[in-house]
Structures are given as structure tokens and as C-alpha cells.
Protein backbone atom coordinates (compact mmCIF):
# COMPACT_ATOMS: atom_id res chain seq x y z
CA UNK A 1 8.95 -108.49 6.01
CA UNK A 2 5.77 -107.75 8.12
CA UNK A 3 6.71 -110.81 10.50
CA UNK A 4 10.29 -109.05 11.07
CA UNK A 5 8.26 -105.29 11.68
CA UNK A 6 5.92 -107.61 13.70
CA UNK A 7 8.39 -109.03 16.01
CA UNK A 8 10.32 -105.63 15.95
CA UNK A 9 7.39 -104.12 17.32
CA UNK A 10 6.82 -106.55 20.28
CA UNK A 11 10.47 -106.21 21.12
CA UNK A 12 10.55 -102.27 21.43
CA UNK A 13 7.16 -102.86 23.32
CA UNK A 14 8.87 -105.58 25.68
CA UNK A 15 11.89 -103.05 26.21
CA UNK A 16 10.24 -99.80 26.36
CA UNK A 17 9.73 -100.20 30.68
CA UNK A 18 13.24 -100.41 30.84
CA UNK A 19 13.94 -97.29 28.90
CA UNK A 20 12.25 -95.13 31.27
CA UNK A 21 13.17 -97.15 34.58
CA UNK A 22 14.08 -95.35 37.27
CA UNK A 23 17.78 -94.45 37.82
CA UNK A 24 18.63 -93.11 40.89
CA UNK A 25 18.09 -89.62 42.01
CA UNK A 26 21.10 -88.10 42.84
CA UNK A 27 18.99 -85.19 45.11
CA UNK A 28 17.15 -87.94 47.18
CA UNK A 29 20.51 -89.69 48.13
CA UNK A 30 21.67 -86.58 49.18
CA UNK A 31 18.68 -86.06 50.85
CA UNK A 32 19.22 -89.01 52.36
CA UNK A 33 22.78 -88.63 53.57
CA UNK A 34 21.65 -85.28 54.80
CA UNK A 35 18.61 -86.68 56.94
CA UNK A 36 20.99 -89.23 58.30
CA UNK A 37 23.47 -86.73 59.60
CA UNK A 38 20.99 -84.92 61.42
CA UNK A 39 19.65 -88.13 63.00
CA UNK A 40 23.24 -89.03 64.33
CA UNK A 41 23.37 -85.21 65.99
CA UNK A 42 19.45 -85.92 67.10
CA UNK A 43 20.22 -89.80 68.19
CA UNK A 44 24.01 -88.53 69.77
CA UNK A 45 22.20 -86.26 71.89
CA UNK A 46 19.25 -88.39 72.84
CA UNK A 47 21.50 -91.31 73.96
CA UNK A 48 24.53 -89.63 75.45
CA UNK A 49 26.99 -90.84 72.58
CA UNK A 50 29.63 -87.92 72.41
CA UNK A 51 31.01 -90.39 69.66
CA UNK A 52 27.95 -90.63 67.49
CA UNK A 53 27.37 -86.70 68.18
CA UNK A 54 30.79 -85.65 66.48
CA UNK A 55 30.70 -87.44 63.45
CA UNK A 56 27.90 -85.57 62.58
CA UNK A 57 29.91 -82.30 63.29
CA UNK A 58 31.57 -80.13 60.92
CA UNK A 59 35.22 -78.61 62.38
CA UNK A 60 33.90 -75.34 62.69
CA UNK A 61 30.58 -75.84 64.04
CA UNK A 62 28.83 -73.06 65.57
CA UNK A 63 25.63 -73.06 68.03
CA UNK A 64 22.88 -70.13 68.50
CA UNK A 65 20.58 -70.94 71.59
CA UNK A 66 17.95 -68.22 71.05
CA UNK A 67 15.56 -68.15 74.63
CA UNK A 68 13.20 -65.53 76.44
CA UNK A 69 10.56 -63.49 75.15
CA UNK A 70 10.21 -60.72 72.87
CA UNK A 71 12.28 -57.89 74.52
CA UNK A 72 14.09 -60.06 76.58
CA UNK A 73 15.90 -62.28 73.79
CA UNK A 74 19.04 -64.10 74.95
CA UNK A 75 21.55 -65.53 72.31
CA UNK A 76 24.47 -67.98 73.97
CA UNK A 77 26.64 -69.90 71.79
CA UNK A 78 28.57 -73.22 71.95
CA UNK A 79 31.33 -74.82 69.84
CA UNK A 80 31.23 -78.85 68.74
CA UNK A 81 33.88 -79.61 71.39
CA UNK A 82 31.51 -77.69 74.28
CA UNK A 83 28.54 -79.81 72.29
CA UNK A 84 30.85 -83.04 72.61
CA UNK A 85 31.86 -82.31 76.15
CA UNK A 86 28.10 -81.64 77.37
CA UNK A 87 27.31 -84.94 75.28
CA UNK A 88 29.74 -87.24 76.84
CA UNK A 89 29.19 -85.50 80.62
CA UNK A 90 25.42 -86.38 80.12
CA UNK A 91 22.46 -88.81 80.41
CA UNK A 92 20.36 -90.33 78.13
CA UNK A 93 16.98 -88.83 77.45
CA UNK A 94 14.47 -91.63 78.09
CA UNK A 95 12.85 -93.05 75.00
CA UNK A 96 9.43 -91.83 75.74
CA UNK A 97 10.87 -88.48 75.18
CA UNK A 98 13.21 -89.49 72.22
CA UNK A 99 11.00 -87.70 69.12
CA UNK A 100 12.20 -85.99 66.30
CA UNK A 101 10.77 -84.69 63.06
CA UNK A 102 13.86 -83.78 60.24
CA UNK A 103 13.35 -81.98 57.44
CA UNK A 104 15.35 -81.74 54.60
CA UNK A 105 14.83 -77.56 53.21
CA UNK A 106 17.29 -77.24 50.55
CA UNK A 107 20.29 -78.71 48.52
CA UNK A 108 22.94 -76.58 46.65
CA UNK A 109 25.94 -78.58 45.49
CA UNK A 110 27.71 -78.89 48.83
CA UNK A 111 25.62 -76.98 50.79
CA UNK A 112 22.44 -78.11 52.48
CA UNK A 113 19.32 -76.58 55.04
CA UNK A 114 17.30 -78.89 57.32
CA UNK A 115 15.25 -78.53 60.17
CA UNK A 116 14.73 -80.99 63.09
CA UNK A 117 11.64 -80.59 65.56
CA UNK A 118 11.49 -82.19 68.90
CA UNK A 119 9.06 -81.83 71.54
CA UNK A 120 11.03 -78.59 73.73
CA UNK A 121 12.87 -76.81 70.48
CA UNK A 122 13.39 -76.29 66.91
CA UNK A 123 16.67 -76.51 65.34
CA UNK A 124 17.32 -74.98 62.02
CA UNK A 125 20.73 -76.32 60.79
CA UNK A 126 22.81 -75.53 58.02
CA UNK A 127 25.34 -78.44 56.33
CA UNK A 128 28.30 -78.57 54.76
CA UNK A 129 29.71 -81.44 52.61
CA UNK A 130 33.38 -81.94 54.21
CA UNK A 131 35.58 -84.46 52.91
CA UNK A 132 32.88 -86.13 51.06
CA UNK A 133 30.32 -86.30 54.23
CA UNK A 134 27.51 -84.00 54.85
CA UNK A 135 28.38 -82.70 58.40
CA UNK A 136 26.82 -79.66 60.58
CA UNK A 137 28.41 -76.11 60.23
CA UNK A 138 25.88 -74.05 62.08
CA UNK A 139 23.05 -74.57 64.38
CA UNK A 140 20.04 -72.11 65.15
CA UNK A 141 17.70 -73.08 68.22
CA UNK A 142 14.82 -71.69 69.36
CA UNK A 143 13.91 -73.09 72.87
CA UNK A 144 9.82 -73.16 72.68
């Protein structure tokens, strides 16, 4: 009896790492699939691929340029096909100048916040799961 609660014992204590091992976090995938949707907008614009840049697009995708000073605030706007269109007419950004910080803010069920800083603005962006991929509904940039 005490050899079979011995050995007992050393089995729960050999299988007790894998009751707690780590499953995966549903939140950090997301995270994940969020932070790579904002690289393909960030990488689509830095190397001129329109293709790259609209897969990261939501169908209704909206852009808010905000520029100027205080009391002489501008707001322009421009639509993913004006975003594609400027994409495929343009250059690559050299890769000196290819930086980008992205932050995922905030996950809710199918909606998602994230922030991407580069060295001339800061883009607050707001995501949208579509068809099972996270793309880009709306786009705020400040131009610094």
C-alpha cells in the first residue's frame, strides 16, 4: 500500500508541469495577426507594393491626414483605392528610412486599436476582423 501511494505520488509530481503548461493565448495571436497587418500597410508603403498595401485594407477604409499648427489645422482624407493608387504610382522609401514602431492598444472581439510610429508621423489605426482577417477600417495621422 505505501509503495502504490509512493509511486502515486512521484507520478502526480512527474505530471504536474504538464498540467499547468502553457496553452496558447488566444489575445497574443490576435495580437499577433493584428501587428502583422499593420506591418503589411507599414512594409506596402515603405516598398511601393500596392499589392501588399491592400491586403491589409478593409473595403471601407477611411484616411484622416491631420497637418498645421494649432489654429491652422488641416484635415484631408483618402480612400484605400486613392491609398492603393498613390502606392502603386510611387517609390520605395530607402531602407535607412524604413522604421516603424507598432503597437498593439486594444482587442474587443473583432475589433482592434494599434498605433504605428515612424520617424515623420504617427498613425493611430483602428481594425476590423473581415472575413476572418484583421484588416484596416480607419486611419488617423498626425504629420509631426
Amino acid at each position: 500500500m505505501k509503495t502504490s501511494a509512493l509511486s502515486l505520488s512521484v507520478l502526480a509530481l512527474c505530471l504536474l508541469p504538464f498540467a499547468f503548461a502553457a496553452t496558447p493565448d488566444k489575445s497574443s495571436t490576435e495580437a499577433d495577426a493584428v501587428r502583422a497587418t499593420v506591418t503589411d500597410y507599414i512594409q506596402g508603403y515603405y516598398t511601393a507594393d500596392a499589392a501588399r498595401m491592400e491586403h491589409s485594407l478593409h473595403p471601407h477604409y477611411l484616411k484622416h491626414t491631420i497637418s498645421g499648427t494649432e489654429g491652422d489645422l488641416r484635415m484631408t482624407e483618402k480612400t484605400g483605392l486613392q491609398m492603393v493608387e498613390d502606392i502603386r504610382a510611387g517609390q520605395p522609401i530607402p531602407s535607412s528610412e524604413r522604421q516603424a514602431k507598432i503597437s498593439v492598444l486594444d482587442i474587443n472581439g473583432d475589433i482592434a486599436s494599434a498605433k504605428l510610429v515612424t520617424p515623420h508621423w504617427v498613425d493611430y489605426l483602428t481594425l476590423s476582423k473581415w472575413n476572418g482577417q484583421w484588416k484596416i477600417v480607419s486611419v488617423v495621422l498626425r504629420e509631426n
